[in-house]
Structure formats: structure tokens, C-alpha cells
N, C-alpha and C. Protein backbone atom coordinates (compact mmCIF):
# COMPACT_ATOMS: atom_id res chain seq x y z
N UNK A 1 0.85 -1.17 0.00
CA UNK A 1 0.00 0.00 0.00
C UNK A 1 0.90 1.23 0.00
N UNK A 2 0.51 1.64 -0.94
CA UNK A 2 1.50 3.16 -0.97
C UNK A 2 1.03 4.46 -0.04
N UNK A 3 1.83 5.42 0.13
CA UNK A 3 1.81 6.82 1.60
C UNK A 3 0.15 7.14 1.06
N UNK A 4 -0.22 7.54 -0.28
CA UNK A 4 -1.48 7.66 -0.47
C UNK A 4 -2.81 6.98 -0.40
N UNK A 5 -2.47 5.97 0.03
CA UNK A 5 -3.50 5.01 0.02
C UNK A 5 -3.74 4.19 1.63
N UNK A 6 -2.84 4.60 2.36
CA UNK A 6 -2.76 4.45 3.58
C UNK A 6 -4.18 5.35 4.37
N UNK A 7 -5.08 4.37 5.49
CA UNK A 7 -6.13 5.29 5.63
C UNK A 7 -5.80 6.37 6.75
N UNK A 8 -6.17 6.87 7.10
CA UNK A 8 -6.25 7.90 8.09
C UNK A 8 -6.90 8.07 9.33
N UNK A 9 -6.23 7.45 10.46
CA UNK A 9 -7.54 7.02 11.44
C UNK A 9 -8.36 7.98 11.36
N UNK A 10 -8.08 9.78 11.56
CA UNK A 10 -8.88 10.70 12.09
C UNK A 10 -10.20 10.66 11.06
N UNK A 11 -9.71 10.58 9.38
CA UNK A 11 -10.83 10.58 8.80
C UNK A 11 -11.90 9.60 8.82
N UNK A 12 -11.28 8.11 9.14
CA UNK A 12 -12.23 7.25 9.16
C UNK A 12 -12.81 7.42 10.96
N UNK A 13 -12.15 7.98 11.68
CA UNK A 13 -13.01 8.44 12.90
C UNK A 13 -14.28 9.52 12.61
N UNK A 14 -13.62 10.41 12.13
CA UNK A 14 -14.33 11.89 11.89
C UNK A 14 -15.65 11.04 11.02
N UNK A 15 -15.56 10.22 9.93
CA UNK A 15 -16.61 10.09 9.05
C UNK A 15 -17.80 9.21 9.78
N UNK A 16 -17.89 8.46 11.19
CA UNK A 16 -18.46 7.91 12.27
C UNK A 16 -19.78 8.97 12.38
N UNK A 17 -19.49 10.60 12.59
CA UNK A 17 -20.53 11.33 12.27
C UNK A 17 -21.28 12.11 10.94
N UNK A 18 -21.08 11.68 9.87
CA UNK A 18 -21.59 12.30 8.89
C UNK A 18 -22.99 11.49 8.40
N UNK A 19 -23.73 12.08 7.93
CA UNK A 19 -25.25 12.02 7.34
C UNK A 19 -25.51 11.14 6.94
N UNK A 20 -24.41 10.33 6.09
CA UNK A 20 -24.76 8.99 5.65
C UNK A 20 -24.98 8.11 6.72
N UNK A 21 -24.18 7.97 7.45
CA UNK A 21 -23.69 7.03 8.75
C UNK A 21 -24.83 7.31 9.25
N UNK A 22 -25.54 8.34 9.53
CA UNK A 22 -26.67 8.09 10.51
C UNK A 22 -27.98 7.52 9.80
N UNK A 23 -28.03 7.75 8.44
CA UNK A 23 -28.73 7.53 7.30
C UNK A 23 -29.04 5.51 7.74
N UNK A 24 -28.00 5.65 6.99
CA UNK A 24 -27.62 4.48 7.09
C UNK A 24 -27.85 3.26 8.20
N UNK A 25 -27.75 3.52 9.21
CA UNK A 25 -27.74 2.93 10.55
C UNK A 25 -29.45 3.18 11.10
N UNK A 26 -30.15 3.92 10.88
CA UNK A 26 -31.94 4.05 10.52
C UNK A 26 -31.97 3.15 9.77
N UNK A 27 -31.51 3.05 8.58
CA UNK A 27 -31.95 1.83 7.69
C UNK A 27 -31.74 0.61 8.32
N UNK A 28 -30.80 0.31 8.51
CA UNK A 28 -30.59 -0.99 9.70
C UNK A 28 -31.37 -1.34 10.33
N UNK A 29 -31.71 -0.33 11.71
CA UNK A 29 -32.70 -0.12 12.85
C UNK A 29 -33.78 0.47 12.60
N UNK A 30 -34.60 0.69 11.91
CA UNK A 30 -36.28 1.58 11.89
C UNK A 30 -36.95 0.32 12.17
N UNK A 31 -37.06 -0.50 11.89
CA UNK A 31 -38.35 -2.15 12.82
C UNK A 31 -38.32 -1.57 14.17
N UNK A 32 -36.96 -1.41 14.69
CA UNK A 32 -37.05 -1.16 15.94
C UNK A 32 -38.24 -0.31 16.80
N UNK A 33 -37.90 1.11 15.98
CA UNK A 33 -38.72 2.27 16.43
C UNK A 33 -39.57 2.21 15.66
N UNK A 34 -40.63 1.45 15.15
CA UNK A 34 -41.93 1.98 14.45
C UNK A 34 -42.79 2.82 14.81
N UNK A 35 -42.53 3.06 16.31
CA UNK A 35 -43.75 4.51 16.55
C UNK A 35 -42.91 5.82 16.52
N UNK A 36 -41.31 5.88 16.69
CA UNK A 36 -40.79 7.06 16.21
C UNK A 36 -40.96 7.85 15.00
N UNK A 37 -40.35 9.23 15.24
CA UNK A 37 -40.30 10.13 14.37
C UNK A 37 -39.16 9.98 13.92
N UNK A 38 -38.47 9.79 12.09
CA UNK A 38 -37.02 10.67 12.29
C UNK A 38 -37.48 11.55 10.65
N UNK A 39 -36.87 12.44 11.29
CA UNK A 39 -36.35 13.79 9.85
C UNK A 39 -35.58 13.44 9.66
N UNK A 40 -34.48 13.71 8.49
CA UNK A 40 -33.37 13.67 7.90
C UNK A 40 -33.33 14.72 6.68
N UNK A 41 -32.96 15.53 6.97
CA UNK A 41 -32.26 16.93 6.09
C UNK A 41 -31.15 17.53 6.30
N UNK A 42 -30.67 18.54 5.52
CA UNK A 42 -29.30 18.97 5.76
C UNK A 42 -29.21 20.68 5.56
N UNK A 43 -28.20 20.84 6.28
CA UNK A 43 -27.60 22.98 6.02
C UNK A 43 -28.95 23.42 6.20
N UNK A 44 -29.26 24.39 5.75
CA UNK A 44 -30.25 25.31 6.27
C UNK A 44 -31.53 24.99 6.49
N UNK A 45 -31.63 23.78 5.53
CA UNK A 45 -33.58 23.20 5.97
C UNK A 45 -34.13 23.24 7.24
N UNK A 46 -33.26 23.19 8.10
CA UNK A 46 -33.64 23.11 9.53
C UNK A 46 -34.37 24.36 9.73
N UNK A 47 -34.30 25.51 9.16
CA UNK A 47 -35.41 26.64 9.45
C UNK A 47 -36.46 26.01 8.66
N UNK A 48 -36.68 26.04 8.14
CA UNK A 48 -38.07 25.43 7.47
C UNK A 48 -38.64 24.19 7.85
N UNK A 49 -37.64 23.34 8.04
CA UNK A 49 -38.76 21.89 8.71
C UNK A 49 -39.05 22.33 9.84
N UNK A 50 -38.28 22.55 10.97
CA UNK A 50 -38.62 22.52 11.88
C UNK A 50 -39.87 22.97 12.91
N UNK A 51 -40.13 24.23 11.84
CA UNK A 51 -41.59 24.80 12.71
C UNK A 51 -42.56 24.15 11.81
N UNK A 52 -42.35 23.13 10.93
CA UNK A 52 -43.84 22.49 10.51
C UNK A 52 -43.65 21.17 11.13
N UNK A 53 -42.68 20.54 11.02
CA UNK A 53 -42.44 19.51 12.39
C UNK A 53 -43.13 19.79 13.65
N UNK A 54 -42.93 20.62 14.57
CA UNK A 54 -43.55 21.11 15.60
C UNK A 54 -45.04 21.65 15.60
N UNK A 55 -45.31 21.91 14.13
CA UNK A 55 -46.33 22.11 14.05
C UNK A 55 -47.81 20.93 14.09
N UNK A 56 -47.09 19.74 13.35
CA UNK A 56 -47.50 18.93 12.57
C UNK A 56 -47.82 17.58 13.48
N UNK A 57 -46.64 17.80 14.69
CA UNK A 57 -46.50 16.48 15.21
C UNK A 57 -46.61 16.77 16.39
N UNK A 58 -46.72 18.15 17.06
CA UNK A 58 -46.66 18.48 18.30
C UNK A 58 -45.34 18.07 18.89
N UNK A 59 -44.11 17.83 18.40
CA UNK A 59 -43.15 17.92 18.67
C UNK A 59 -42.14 18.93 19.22
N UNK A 60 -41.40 19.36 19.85
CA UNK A 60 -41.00 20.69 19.91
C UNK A 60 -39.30 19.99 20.38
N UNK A 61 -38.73 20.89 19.43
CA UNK A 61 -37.32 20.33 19.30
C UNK A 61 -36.82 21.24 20.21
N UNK A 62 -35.67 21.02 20.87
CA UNK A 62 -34.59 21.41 21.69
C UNK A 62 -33.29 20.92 21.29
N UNK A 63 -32.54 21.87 20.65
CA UNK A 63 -30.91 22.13 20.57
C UNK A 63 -30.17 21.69 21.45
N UNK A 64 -29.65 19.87 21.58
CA UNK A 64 -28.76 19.44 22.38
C UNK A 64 -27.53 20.04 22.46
């Protein structure tokens, strides 16, 4: 394996949180939660879903 092709722990750590990964891992697990909610959107949609989410589902999100 050549210097370029060698992986990178931090990136394959760092990529543990990106969109797919969580994507992904719902797909796995949703049987589980059949009475849950999940959204999945990205960058700015979050102003716009969110107050019809809360609207819609009586949900009310809080910023962990």
C-alpha cells in the first residue's frame, strides 16, 4: 500500500458522524422504532422543517 492510500484514522473516525452514517444505521434499525419520528435533512432546511415539524406532530425540538 502506498503513503497515499494508507487510511487515516482521524478521517475514518471523523466520518463515524456524517449524514450517511446516521442515514444508514436508521436503515438498519427503523423495525425497531416503528412509533418514532425521524427527519433527515441537511444545512439550512432546519429553518423550514422545523416549525412544521412542531407544528405537525406536536413535537417541539430542543438544541442538544
Amino acid at each position: 500500500m502506498s503513503e497515499g492510500e494508507k487510511m487515516d484514522i482521524q478521517k475514518v473516525k471523523d466520518a463515524r458522524n456524517k449524514g450517511v452514517v446516521a442515514f444508514s444505521r436508521y436503515c438498519q434499525e427503523k423495525k425497531k422504532y416503528r412509533d418514532y419520528l425521524f427527519c433527515f435533512f441537511e444545512g439550512e432546511d432546519a429553518k423550514y422543517y422545523f416549525p412544521r415539524i412542531e407544528k405537525y406532530s406536536g413535537y417541539e425540538y430542543t438544541k442538544k
